[in-house]
Protein backbone atom coordinates (compact mmCIF):
# COMPACT_ATOMS: atom_id res chain seq x y z
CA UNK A 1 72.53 91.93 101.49
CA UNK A 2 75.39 94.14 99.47
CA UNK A 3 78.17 94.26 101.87
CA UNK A 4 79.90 97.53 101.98
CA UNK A 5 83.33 98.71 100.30
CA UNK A 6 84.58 101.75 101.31
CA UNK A 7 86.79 103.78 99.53
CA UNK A 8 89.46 106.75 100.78
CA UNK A 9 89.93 109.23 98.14
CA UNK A 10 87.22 108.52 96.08
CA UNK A 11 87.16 112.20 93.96
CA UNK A 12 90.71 111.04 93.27
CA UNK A 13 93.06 109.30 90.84
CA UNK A 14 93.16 106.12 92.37
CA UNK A 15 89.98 106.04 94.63
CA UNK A 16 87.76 107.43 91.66
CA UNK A 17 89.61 104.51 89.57
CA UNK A 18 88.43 101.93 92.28
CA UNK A 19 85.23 103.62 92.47
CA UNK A 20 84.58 102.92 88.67
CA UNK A 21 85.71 99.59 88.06
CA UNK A 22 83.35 98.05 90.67
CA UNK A 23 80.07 100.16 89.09
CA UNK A 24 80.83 98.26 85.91
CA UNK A 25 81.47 95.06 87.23
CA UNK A 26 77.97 92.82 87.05
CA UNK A 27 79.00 91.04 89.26
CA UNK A 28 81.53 93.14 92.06
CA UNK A 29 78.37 95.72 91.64
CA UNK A 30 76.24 93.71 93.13
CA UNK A 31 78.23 92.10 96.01
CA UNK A 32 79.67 95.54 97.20
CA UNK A 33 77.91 98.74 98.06
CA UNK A 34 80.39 101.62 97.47
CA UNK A 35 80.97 104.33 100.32
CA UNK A 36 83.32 106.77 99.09
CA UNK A 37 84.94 109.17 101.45
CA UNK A 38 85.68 112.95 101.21
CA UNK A 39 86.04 115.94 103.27
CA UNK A 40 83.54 117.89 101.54
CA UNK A 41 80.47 115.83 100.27
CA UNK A 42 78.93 119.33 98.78
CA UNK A 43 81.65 119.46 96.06
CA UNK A 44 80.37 118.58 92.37
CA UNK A 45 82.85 115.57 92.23
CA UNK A 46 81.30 114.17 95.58
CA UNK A 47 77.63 114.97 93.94
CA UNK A 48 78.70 113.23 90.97
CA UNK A 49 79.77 110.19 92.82
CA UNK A 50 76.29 110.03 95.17
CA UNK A 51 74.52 110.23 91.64
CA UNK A 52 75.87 106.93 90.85
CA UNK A 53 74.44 105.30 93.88
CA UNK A 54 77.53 105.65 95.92
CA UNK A 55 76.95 106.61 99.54
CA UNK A 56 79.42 109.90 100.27
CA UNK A 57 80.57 109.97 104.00
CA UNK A 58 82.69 113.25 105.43
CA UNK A 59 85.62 111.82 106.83
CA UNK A 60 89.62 112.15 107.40
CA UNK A 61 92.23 110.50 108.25
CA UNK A 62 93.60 112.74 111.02
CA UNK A 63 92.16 109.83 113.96
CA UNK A 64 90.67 106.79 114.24
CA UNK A 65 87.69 108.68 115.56
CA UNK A 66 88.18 111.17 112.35
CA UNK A 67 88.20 108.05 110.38
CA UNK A 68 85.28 106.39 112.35
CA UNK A 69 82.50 107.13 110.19
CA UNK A 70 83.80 106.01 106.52
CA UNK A 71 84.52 102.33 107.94
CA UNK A 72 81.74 101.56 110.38
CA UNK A 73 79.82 98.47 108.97
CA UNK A 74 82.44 98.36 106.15
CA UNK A 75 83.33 94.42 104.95
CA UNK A 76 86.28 96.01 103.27
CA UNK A 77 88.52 99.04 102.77
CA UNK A 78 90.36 100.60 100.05
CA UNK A 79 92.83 103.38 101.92
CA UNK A 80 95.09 105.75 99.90
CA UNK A 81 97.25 108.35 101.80
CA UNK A 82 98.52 111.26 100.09
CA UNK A 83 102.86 112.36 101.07
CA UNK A 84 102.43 115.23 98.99
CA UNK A 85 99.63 117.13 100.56
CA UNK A 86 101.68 117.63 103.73
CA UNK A 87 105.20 116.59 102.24
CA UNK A 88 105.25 114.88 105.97
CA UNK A 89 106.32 110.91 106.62
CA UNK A 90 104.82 111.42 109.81
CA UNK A 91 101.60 112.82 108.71
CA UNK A 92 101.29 110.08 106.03
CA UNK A 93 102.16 107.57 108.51
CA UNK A 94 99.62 108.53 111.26
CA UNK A 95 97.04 109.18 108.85
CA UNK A 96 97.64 105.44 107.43
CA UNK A 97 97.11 103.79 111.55
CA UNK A 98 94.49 106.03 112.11
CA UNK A 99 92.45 104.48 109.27
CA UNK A 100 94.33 100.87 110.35
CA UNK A 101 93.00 101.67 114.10
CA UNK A 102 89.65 102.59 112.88
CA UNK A 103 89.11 99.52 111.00
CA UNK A 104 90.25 97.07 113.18
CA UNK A 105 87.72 98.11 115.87
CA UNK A 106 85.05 98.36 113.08
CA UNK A 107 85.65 94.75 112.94
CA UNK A 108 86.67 95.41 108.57
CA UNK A 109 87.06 91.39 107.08
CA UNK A 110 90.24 93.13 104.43
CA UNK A 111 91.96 96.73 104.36
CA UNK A 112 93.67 96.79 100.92
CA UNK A 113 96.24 99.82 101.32
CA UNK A 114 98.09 101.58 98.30
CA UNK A 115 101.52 100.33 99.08
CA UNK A 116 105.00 101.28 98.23
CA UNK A 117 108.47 99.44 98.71
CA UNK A 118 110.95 100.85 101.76
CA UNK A 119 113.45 102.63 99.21
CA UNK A 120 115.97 102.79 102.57
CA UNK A 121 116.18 99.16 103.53
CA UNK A 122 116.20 97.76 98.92
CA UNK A 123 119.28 99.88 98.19
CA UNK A 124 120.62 99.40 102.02
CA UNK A 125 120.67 102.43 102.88
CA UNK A 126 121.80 104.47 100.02
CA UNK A 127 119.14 106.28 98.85
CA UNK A 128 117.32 107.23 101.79
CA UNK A 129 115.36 110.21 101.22
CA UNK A 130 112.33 108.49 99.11
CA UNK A 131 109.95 110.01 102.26
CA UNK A 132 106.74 109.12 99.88
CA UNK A 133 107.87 105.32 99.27
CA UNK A 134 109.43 104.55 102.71
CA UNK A 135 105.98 105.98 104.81
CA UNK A 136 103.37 103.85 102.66
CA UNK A 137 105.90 100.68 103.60
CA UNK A 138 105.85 101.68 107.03
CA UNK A 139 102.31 102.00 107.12
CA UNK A 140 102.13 98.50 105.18
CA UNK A 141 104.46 96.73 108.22
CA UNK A 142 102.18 98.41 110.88
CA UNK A 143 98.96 96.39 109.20
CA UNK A 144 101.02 93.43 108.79
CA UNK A 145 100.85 93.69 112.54
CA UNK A 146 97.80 94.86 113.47
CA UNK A 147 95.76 91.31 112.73
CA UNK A 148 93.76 92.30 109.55
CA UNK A 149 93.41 90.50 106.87
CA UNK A 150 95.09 92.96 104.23
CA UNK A 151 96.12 92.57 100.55
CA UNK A 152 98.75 95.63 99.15
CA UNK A 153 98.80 97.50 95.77
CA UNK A 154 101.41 98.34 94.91
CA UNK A 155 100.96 101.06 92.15
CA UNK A 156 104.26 101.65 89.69
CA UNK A 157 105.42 105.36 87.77
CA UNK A 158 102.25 107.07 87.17
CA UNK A 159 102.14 107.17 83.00
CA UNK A 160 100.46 110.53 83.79
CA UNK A 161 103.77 111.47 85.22
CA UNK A 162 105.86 112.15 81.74
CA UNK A 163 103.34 115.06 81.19
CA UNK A 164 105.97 116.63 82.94
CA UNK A 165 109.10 114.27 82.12
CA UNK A 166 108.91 114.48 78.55
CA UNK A 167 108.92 118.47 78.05
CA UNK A 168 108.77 120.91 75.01
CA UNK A 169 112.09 122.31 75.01
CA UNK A 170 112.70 126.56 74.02
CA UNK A 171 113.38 125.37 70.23
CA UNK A 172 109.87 123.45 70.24
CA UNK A 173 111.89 119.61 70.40
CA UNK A 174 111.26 117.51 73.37
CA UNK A 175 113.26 115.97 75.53
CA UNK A 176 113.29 114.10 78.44
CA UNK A 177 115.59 114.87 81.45
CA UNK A 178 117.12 111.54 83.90
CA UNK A 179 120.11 111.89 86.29
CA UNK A 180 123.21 110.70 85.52
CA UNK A 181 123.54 107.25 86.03
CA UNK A 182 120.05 106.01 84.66
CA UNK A 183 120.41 104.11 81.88
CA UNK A 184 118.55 104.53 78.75
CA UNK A 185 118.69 100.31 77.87
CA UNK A 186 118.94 99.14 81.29
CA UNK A 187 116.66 100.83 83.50
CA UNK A 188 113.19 98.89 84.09
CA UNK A 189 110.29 101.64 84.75
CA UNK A 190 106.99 99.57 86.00
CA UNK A 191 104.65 101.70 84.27
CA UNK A 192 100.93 102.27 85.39
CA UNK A 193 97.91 104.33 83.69
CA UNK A 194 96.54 105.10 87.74
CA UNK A 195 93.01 106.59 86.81
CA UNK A 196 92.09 104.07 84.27
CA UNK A 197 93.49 100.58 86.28
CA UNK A 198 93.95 100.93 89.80
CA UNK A 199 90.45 99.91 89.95
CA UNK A 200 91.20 96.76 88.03
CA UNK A 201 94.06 96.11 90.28
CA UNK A 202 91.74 96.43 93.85
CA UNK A 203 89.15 94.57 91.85
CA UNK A 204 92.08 91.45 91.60
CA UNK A 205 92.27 92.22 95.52
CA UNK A 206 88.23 92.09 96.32
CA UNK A 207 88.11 88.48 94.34
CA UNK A 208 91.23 86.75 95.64
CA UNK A 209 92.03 85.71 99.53
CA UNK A 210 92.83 88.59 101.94
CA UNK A 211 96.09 86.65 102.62
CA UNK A 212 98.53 89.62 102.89
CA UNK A 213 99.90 89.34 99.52
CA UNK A 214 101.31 92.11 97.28
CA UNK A 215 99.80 93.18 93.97
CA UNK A 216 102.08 95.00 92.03
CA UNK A 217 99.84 97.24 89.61
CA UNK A 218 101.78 97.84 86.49
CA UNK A 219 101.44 97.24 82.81
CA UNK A 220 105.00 95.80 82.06
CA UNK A 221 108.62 96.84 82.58
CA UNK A 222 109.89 99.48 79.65
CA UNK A 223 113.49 100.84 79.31
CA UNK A 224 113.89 104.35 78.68
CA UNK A 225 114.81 103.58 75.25
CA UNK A 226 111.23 101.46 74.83
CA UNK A 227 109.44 104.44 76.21
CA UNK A 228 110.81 106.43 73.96
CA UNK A 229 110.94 104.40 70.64
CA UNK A 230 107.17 103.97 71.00
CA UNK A 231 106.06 107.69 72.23
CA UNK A 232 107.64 108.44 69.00
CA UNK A 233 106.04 105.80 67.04
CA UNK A 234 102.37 107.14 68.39
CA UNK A 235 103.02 110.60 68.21
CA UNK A 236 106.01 111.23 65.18
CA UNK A 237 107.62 113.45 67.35
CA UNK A 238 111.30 112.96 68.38
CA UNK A 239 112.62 112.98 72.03
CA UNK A 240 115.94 113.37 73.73
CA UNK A 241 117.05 111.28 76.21
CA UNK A 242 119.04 113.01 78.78
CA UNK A 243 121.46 112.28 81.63
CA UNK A 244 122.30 115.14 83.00
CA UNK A 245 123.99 115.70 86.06
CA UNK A 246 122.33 115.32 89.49
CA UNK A 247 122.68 118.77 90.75
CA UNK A 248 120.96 119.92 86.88
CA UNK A 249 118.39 117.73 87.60
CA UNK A 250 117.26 118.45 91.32
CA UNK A 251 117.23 122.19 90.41
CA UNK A 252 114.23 121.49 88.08
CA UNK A 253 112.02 120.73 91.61
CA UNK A 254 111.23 123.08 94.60
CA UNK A 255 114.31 122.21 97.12
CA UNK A 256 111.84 120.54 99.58
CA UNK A 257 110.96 117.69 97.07
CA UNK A 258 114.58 117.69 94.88
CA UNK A 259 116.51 115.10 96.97
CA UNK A 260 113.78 112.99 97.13
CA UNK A 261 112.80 112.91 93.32
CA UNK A 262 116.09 112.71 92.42
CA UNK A 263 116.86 109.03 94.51
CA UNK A 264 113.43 108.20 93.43
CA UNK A 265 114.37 108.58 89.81
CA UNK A 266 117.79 106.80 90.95
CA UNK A 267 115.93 104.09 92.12
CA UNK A 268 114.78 103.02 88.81
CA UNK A 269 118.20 101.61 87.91
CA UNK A 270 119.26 100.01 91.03
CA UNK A 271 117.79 98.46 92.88
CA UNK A 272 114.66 98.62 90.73
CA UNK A 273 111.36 100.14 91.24
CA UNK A 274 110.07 96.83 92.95
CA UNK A 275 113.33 96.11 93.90
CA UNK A 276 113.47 93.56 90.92
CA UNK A 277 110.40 91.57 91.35
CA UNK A 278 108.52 89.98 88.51
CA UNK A 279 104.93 91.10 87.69
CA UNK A 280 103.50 88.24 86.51
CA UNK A 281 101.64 86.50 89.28
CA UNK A 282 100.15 90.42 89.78
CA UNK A 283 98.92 90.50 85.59
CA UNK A 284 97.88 86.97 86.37
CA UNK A 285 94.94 87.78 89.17
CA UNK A 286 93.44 90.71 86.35
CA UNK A 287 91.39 87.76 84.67
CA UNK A 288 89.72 89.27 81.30
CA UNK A 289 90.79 92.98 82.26
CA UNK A 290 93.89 94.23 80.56
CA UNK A 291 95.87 97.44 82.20
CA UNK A 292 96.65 100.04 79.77
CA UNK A 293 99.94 99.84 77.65
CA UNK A 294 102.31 102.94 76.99
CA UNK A 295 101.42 102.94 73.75
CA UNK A 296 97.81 103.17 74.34
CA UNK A 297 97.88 105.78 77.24
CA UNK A 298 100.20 108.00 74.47
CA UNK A 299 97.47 107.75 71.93
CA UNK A 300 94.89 108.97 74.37
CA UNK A 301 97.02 112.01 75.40
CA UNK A 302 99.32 112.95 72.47
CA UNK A 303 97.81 116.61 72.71
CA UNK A 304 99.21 117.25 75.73
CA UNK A 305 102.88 117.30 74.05
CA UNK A 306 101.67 119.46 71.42
């Protein structure tokens, strides 16, 4: 009998990614039974999804009783929370036990949870407004206590992201816009295509031992410089990379979000998006699938510079 894999945010970038990889998998498809989870199971994405054979629960994250119904029976769990819905630590935070809570009394053999780094306690304490990083690590140290047997992806910068880094300037050039202080040959950017690979990244998760380990889910390290030399290679079109001071730069975001974007954009340079770590052993676990490069992702999506 299939045992069942549940998935949070399965209409969404990394859910639907998880969702996907396991369908085509001969052989994932047939150990796992996919549950998705949404809040609204009459919405065409949803529909979409139950067409595919996966069963569609309504469920949240706002309780472990909320959160009751998507992991009953489950074998395993894939949770994502969301910062930016409710631009609240807390929220993200209690969302992330309720789903831990939940699971544990459903008696779930491995919660994998979309992790993050604690941005606070890597760069001791000086850039401590990364809200969305520090709440996913928080949530990561309460499962480390809770008793399951977890594994943690650890996605990098969305490649989907430079849609709005890399931007068509007034005279029709494009640049792209970093504070001052992130260097265009030193920084190392992590990058990660999140709809096409998270699912081969949970997939690495599902096969290996539910041992607590970290998966860090990116391509390769690129420089600024790299990212640029081959967006322009792909597309023939020049950018310019810019420092530009850090009050410039937070004025491009809504003032709830521009302290936070900023450090997370300082975090790049020091001390490092994973505070350093390698990604090999992480590329190693993939097996035969390969995540998507920068140049690939460019090639797929070079209209939306036009």
């Amino acid at each position: 009998m299939s045992k069942i894999f549940t998935v949070f945010g399965a209409t969404g970038n990394q859910g639907g990614s998880v969702i996907r990889a396991v369908l085509a998998d001969p052989v994932l498809s047939k150990e796992y039974k996919l549950r998705g989870v949404t809040r609204d199971v009459s919405k065409p994405a949803a529909q979409a999804l139950t067409a595919k054979g996966v069963e569609m629960v309504k469920a949240d994250m706002s309780s472990p009783e909320a959160a009751a119904p998507a992991v009953q029976g489950a074998h395993s769990v894939f949770m994502v929370t969301n910062f930016w819905e409710s631009m609240s630590d807390k929220v993200e935070i209690a969302q992330g036990k309720a789903v831990t809570d939940a699971s544990k009394a459903a008696g779930v053999k491995h919660l994998i949870f979309s992790s993050l780094i604690n941005v606070t306690d890597a760069s001791k304490g000086r850039l401590a407004h990364v809200t969305h990083f520090d709440g996913k690590a928080k949530i990561e140290q309460y499962i480390r206590g809770s008793g399951l047997q977890s594994t943690f992806v650890q996605p990098g910068l969305f490649m989907s992201g430079f849609f709005g880094f890399i931007r068509k300037q007034d005279d029709g050039s494009l640049a792209w816009a970093m504070p001052e202080g992130v260097k265009a040959d030193q920084a190392q950017i992590p990058l990660f295509d999140a709809a096409a690979d998270t699912g081969i990244f949970v997939k690495a998760a599902l096969r290996s031992t539910a041992d607590g380990r970290v998966i860090r889910a990116a391509t390769d390290y690129y420089t600024p410089s790299r990212i640029v030399s081959e967006f322009e290679a792909v597309t023939g079109k020049k950018v310019a990379f810019r420092e530009v001071p850090h009050e410039a730069f937070k004025a491009a975001f809504p003032p709830a979000a521009a302290q936070e974007l900023l450090e997370n954009m300082l975090l790049l340079q020091e001390p490092g998006y994973y505070a350093g770590a390698d990604l090999k052993d992480s590329l190693a676990l993939l097996g035969q699938d390969k995540p998507t490069t920068w140049k690939k992702f460019v090639e797929e999506n070079k209209a939306k510079w036009e």
